[in-house]
PDB file of N, CA and C in Angstrom:
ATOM      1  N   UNK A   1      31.260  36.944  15.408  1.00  0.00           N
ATOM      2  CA  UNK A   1      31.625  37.997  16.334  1.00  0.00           C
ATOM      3  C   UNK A   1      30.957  37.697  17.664  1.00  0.00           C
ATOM      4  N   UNK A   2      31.604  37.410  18.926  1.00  0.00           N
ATOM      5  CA  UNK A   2      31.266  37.103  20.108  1.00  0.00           C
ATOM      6  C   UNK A   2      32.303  38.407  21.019  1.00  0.00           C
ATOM      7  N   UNK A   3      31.451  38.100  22.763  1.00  0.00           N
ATOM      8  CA  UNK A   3      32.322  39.043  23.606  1.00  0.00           C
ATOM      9  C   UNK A   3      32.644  37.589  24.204  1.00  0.00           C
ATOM     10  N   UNK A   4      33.232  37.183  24.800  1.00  0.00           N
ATOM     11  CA  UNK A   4      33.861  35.900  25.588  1.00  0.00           C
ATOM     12  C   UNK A   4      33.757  36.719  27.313  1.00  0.00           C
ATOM     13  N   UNK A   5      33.407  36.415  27.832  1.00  0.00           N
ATOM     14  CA  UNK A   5      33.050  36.630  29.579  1.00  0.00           C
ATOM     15  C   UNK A   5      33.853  34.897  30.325  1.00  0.00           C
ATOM     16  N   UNK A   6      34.912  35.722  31.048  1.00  0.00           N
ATOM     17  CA  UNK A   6      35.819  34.231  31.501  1.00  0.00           C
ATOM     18  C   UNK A   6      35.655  34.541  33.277  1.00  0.00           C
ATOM     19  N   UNK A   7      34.803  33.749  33.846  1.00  0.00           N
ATOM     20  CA  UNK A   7      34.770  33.585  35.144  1.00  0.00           C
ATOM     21  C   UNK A   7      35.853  32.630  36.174  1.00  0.00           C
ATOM     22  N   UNK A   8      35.972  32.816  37.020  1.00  0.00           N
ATOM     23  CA  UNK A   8      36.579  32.075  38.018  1.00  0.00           C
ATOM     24  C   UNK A   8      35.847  31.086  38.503  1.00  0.00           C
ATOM     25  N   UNK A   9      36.848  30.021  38.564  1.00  0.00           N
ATOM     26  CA  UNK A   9      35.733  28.628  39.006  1.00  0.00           C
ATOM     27  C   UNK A   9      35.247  28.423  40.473  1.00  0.00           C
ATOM     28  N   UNK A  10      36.139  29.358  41.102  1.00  0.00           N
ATOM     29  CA  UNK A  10      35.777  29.873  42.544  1.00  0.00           C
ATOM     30  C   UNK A  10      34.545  30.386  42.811  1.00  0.00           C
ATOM     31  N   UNK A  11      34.091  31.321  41.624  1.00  0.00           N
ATOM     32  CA  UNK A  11      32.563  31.884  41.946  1.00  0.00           C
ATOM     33  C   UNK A  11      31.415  31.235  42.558  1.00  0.00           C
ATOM     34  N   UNK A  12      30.549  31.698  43.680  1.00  0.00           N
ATOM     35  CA  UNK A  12      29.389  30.669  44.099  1.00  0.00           C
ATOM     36  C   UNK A  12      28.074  30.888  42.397  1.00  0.00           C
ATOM     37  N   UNK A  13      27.804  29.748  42.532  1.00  0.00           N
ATOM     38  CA  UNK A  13      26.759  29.869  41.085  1.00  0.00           C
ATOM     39  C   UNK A  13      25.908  31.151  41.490  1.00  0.00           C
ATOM     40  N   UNK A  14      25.036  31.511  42.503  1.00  0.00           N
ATOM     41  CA  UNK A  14      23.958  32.204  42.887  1.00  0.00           C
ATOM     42  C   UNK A  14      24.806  33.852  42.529  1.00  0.00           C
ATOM     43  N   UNK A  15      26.020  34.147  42.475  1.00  0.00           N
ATOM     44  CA  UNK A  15      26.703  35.080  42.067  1.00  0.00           C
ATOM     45  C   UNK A  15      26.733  35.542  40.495  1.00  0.00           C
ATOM     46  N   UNK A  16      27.053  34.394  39.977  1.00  0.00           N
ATOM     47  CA  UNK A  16      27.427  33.823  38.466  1.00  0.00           C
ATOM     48  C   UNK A  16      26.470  34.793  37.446  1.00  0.00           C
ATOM     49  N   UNK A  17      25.354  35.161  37.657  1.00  0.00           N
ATOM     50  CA  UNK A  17      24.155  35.731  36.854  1.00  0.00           C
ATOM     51  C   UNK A  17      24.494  37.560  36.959  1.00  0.00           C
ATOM     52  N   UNK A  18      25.056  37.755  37.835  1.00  0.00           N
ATOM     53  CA  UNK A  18      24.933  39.025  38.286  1.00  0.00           C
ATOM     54  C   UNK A  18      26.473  39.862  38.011  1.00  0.00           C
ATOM     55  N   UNK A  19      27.267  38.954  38.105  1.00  0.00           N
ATOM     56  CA  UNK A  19      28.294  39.556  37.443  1.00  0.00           C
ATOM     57  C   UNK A  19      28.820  39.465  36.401  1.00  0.00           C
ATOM     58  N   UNK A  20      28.338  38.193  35.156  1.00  0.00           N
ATOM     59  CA  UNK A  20      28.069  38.167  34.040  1.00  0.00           C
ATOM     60  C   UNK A  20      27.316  39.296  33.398  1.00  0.00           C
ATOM     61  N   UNK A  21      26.463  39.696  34.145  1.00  0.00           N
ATOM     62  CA  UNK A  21      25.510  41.239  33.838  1.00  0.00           C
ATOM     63  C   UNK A  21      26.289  42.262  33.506  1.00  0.00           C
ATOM     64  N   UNK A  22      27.057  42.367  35.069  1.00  0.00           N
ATOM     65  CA  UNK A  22      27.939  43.531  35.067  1.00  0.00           C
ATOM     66  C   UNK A  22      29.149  43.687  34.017  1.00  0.00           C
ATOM     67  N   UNK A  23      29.463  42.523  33.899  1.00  0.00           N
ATOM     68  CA  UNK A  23      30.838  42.240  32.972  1.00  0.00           C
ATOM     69  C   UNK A  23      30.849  42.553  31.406  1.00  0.00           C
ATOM     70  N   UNK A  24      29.275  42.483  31.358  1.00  0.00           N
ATOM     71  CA  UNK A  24      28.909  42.738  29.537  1.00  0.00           C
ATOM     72  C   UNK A  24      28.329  44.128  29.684  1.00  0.00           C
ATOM     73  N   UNK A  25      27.812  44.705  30.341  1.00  0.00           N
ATOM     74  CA  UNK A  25      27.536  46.397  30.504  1.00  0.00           C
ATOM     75  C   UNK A  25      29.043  47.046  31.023  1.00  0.00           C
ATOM     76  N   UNK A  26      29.677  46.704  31.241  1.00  0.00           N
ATOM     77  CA  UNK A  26      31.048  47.111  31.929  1.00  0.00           C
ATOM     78  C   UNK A  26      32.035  47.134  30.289  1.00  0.00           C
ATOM     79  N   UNK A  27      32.086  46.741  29.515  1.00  0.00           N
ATOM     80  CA  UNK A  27      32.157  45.897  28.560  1.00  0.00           C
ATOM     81  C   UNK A  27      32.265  47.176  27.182  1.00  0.00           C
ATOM     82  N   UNK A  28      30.817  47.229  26.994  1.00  0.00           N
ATOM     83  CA  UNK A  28      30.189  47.831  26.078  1.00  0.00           C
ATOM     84  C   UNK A  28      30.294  49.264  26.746  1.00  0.00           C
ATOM     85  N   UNK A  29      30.471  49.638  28.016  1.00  0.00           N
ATOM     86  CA  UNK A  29      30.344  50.927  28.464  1.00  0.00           C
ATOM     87  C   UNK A  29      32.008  51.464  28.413  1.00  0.00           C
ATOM     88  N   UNK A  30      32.758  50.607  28.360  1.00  0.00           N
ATOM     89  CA  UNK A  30      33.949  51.218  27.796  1.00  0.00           C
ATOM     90  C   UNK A  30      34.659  51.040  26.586  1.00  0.00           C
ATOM     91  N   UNK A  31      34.474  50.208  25.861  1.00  0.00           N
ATOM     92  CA  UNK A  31      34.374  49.777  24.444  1.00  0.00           C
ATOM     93  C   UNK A  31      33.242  50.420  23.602  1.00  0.00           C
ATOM     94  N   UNK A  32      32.449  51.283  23.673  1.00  0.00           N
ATOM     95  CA  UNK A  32      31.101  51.356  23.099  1.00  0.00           C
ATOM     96  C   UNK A  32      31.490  52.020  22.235  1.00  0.00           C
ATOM     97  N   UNK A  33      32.650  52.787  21.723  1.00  0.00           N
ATOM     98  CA  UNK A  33      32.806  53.661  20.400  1.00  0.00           C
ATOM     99  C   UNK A  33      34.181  52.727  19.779  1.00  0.00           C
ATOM    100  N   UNK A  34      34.356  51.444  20.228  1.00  0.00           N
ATOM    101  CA  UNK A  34      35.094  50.597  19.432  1.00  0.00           C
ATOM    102  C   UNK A  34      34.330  49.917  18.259  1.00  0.00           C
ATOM    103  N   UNK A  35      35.019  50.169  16.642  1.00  0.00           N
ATOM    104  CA  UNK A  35      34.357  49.751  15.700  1.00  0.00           C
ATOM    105  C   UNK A  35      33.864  48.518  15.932  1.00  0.00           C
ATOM    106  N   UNK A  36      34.313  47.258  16.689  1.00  0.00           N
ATOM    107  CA  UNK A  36      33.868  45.348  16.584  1.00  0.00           C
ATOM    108  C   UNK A  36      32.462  45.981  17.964  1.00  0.00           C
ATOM    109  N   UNK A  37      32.648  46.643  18.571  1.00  0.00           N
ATOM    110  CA  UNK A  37      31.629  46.798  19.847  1.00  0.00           C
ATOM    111  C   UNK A  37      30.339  47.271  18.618  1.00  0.00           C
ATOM    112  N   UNK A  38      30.764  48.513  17.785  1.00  0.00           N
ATOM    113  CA  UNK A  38      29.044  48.695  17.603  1.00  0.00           C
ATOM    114  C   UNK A  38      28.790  48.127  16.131  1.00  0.00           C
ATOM    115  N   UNK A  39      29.546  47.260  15.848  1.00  0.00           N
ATOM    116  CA  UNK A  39      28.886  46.150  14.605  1.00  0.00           C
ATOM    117  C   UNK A  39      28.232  44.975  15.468  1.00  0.00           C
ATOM    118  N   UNK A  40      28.808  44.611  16.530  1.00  0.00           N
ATOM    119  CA  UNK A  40      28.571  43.790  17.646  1.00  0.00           C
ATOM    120  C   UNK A  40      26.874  43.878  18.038  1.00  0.00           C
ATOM    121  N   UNK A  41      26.829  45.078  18.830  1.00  0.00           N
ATOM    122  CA  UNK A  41      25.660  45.296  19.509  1.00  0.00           C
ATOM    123  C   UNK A  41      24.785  45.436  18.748  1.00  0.00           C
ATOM    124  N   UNK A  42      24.557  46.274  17.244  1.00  0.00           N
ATOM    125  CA  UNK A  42      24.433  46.285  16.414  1.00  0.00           C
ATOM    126  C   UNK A  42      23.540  44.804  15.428  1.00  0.00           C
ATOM    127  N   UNK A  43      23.942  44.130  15.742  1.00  0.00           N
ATOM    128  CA  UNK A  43      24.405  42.836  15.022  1.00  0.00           C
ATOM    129  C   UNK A  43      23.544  41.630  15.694  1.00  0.00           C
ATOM    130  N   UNK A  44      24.901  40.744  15.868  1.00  0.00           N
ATOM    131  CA  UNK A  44      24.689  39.509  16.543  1.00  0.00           C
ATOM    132  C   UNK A  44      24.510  39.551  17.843  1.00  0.00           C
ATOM    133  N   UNK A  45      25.110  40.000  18.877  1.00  0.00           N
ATOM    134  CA  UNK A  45      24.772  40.007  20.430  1.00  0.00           C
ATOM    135  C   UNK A  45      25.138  38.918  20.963  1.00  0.00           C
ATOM    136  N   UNK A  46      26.239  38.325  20.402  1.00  0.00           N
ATOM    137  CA  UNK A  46      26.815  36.666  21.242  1.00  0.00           C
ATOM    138  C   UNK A  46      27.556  37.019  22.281  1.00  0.00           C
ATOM    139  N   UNK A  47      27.003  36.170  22.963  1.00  0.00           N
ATOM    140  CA  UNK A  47      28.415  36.178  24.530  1.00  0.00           C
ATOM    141  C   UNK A  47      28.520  34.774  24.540  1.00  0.00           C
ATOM    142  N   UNK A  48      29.691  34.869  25.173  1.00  0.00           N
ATOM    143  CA  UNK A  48      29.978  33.245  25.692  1.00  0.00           C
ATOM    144  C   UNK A  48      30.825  33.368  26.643  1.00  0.00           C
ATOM    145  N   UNK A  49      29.906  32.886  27.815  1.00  0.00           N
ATOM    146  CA  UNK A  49      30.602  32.332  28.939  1.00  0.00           C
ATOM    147  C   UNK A  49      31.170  31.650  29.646  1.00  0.00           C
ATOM    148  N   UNK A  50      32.544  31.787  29.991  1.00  0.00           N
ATOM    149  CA  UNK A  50      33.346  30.474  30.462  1.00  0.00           C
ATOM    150  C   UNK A  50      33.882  30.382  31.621  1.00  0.00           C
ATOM    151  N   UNK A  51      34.374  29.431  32.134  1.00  0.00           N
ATOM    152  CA  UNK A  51      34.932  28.972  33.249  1.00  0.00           C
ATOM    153  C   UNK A  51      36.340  28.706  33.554  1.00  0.00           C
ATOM    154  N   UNK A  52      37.297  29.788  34.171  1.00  0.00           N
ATOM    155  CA  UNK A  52      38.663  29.238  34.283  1.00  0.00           C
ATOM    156  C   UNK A  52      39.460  29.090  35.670  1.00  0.00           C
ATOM    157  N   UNK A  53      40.791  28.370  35.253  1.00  0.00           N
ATOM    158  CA  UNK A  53      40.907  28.589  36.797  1.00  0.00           C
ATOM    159  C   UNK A  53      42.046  29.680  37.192  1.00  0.00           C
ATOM    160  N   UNK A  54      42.625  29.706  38.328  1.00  0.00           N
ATOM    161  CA  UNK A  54      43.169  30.916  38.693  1.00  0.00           C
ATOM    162  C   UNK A  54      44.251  31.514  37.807  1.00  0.00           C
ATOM    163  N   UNK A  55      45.384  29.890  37.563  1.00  0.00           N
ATOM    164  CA  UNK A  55      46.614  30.302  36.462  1.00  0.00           C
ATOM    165  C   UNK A  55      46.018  31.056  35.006  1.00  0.00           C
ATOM    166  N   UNK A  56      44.842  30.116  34.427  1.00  0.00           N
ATOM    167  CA  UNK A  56      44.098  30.494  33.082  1.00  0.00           C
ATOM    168  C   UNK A  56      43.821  31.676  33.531  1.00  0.00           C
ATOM    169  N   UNK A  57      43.004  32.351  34.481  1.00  0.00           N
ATOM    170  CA  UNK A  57      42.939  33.798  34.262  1.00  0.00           C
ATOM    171  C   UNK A  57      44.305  34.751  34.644  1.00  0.00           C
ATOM    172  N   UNK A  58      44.958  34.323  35.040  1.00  0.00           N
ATOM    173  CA  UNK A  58      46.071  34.912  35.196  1.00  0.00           C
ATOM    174  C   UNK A  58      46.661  35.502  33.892  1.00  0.00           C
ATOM    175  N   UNK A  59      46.716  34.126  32.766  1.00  0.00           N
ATOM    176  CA  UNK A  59      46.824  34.351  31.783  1.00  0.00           C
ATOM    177  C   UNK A  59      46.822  35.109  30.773  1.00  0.00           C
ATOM    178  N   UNK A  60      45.026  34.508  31.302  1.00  0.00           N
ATOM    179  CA  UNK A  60      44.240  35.413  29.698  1.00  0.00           C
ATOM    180  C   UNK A  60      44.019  36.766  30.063  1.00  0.00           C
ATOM    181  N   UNK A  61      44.698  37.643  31.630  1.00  0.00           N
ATOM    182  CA  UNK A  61      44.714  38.885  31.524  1.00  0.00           C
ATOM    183  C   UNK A  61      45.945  39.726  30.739  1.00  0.00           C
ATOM    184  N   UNK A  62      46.412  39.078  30.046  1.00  0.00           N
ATOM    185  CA  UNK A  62      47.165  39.588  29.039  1.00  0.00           C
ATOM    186  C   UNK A  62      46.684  39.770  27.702  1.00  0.00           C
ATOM    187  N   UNK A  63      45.738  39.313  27.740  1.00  0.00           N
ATOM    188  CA  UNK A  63      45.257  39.296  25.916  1.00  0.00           C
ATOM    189  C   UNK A  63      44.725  41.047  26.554  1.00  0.00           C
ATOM    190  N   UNK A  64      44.811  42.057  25.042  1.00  0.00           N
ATOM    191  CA  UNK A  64      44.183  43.251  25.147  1.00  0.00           C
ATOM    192  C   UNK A  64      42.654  42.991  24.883  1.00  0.00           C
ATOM    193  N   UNK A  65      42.489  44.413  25.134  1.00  0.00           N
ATOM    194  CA  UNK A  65      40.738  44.972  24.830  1.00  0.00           C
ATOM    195  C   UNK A  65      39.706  43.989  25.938  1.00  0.00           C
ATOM    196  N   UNK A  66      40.352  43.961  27.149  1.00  0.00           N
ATOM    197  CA  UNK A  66      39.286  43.346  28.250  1.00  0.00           C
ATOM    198  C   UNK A  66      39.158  44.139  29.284  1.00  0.00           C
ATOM    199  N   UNK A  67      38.384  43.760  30.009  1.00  0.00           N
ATOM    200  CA  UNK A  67      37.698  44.230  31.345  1.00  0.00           C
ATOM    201  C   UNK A  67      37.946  43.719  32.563  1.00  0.00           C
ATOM    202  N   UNK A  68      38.620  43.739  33.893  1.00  0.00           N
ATOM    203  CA  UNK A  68      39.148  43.170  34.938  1.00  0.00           C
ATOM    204  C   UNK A  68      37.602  43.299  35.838  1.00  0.00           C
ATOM    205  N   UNK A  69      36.721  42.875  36.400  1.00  0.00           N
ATOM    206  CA  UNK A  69      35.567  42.785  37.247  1.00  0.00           C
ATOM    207  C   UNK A  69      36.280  42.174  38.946  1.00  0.00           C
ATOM    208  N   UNK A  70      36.044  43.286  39.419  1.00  0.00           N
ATOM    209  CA  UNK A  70      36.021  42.812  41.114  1.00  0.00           C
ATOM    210  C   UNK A  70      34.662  42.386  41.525  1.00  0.00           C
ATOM    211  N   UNK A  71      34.311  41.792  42.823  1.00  0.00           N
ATOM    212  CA  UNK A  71      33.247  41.688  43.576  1.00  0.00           C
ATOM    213  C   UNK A  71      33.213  41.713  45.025  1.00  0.00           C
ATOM    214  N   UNK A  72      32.284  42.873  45.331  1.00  0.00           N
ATOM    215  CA  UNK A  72      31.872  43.263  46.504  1.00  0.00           C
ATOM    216  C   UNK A  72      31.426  42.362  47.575  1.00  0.00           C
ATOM    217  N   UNK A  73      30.955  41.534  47.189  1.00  0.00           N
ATOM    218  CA  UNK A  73      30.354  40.291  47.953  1.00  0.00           C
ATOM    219  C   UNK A  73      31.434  39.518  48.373  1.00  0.00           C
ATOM    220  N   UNK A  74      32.466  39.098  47.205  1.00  0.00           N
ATOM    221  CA  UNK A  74      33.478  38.627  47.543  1.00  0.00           C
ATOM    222  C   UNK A  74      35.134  39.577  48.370  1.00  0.00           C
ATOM    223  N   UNK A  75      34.863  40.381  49.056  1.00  0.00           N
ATOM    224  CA  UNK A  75      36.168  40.984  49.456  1.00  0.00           C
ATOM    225  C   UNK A  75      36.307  41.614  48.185  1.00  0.00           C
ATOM    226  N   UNK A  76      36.270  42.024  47.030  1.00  0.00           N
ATOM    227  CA  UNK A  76      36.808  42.477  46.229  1.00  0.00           C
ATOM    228  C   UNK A  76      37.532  41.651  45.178  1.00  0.00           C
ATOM    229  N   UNK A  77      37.641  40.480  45.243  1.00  0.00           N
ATOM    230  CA  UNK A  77      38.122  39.848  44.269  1.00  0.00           C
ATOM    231  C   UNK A  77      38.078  39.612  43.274  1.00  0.00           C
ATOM    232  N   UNK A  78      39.484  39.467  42.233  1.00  0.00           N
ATOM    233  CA  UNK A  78      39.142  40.101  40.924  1.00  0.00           C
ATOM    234  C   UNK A  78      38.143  38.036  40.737  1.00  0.00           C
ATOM    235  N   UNK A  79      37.479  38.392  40.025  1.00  0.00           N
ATOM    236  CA  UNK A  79      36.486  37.355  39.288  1.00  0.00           C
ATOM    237  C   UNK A  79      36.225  37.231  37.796  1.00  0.00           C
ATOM    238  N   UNK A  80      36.466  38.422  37.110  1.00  0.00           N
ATOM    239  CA  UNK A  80      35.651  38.024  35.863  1.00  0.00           C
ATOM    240  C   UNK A  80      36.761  39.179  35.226  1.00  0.00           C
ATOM    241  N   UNK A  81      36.901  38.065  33.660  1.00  0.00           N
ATOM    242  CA  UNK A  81      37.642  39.069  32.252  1.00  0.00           C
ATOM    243  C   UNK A  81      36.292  39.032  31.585  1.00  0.00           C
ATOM    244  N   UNK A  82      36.065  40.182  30.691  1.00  0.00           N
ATOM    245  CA  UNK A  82      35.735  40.345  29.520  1.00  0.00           C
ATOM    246  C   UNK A  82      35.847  41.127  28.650  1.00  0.00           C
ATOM    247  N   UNK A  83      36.002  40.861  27.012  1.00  0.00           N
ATOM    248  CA  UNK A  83      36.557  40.782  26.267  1.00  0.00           C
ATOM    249  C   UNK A  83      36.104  41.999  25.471  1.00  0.00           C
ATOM    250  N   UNK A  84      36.367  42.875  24.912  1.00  0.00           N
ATOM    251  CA  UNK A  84      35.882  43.526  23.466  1.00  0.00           C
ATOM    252  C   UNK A  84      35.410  42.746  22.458  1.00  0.00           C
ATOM    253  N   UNK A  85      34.156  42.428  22.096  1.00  0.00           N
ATOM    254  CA  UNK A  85      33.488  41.753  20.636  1.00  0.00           C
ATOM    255  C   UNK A  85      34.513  41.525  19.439  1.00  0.00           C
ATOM    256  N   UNK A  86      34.744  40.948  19.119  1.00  0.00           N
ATOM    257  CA  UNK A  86      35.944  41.040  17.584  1.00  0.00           C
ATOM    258  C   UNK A  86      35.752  39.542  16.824  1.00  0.00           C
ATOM    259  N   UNK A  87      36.050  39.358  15.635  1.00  0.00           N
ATOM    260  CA  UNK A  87      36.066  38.580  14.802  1.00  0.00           C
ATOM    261  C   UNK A  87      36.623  36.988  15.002  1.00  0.00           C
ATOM    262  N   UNK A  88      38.183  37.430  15.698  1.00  0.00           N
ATOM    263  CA  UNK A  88      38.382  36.506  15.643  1.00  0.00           C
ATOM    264  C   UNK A  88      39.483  36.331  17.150  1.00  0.00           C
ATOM    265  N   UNK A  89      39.728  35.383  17.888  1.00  0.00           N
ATOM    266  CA  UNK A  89      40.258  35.178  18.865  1.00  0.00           C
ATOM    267  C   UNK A  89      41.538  34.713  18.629  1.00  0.00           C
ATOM    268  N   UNK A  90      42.315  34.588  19.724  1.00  0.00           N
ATOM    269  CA  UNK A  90      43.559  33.471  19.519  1.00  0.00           C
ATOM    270  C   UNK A  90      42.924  32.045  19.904  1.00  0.00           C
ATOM    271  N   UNK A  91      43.508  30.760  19.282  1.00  0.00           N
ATOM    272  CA  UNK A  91      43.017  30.107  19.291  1.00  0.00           C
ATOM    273  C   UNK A  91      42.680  29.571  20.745  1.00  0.00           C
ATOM    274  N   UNK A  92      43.619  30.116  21.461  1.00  0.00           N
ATOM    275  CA  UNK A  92      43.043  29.487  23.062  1.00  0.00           C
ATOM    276  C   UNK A  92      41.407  29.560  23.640  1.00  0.00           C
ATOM    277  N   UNK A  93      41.052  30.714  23.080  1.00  0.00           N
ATOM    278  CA  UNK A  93      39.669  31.007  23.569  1.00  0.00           C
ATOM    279  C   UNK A  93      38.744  29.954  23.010  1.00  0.00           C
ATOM    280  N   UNK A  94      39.267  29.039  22.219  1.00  0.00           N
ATOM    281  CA  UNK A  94      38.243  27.998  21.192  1.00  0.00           C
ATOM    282  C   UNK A  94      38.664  26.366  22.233  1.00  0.00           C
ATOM    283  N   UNK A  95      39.256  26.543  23.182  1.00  0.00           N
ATOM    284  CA  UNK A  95      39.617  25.327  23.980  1.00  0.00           C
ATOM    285  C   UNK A  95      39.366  26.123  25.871  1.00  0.00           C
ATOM    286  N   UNK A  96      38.422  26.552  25.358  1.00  0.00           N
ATOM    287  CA  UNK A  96      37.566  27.618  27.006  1.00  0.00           C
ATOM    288  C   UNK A  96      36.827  26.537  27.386  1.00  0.00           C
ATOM    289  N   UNK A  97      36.463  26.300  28.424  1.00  0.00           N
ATOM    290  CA  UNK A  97      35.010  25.563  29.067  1.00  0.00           C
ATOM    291  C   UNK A  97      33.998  26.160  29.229  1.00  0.00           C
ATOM    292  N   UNK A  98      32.724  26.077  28.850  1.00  0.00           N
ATOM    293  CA  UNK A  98      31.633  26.909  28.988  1.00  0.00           C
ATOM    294  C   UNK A  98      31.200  26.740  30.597  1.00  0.00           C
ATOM    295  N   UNK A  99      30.762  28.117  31.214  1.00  0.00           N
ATOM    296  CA  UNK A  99      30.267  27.964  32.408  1.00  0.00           C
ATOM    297  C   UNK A  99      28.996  27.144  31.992  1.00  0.00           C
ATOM    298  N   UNK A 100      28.914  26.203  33.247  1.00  0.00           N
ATOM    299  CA  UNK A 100      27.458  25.541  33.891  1.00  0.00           C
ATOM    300  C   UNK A 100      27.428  25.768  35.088  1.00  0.00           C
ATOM    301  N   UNK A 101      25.830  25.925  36.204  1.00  0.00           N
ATOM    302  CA  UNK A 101      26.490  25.580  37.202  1.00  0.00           C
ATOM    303  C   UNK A 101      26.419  24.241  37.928  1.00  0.00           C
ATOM    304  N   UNK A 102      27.419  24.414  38.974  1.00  0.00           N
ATOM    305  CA  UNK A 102      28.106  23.145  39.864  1.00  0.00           C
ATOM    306  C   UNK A 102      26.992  23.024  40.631  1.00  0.00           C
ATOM    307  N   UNK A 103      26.334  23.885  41.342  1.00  0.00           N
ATOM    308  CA  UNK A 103      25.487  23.154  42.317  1.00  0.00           C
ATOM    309  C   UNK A 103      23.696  23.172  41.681  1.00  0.00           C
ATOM    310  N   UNK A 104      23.665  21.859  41.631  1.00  0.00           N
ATOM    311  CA  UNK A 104      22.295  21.444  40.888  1.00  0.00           C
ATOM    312  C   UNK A 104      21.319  21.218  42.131  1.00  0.00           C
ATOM    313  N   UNK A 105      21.343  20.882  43.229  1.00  0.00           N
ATOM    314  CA  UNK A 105      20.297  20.783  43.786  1.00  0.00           C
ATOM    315  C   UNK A 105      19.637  22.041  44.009  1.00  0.00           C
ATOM    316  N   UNK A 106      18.045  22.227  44.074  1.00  0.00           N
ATOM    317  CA  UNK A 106      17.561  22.528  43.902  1.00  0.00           C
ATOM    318  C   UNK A 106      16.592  23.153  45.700  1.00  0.00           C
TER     319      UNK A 106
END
């Protein structure tokens, strides 16, 4: 049982931490009396975070039981799905890219 958090590859990394935050309290705050949410929280506590690009989220805003995230910083742009906790996915979510970030210097 995981929540899947699918970012835009557009995001600046220094963003990336903060709306991943929001996206899993955003998440659980409207899902929180869904049976997979409180075996979830409850439970295991997996997230997994990924990286898509504009068509892929276009996409995967069709799968139910998610969360659309805008950002303020960014004009408002939508940035981030996430998911309701549940058992099992369609298999697309098992061919996701995990976020890293892009800019390594330091």
């Amino acid at each position: 049982m995981k929540m899947y958090i699918l970012l835009k590859n557009t995001i600046p990394d220094k963003l990336v931490p903060v709306i991943a935050a929001h996206a899993s309290l955003a998440c659980y705050k409207k899902y929180e009396a869904d049976e997979n949410m409180i075996k979830w929280i409850n439970t295991v506590f997996k997230k997994v975070v990924c990286v898509v690009d504009e068509s892929e989220f276009e996409t995967f805003k069709t799968e139910p039981n998610s969360v659309l995230l805008t950002e303020s910083a960014l004009d408002n742009q939508e940035v981030c799905l996430v998911f309701c906790p549940r058992e099992e996915y369609p298999k697309r979510f098992k061919f996701l890219k995990m976020w890293s970030p892009q800019n390594l210097s330091i």
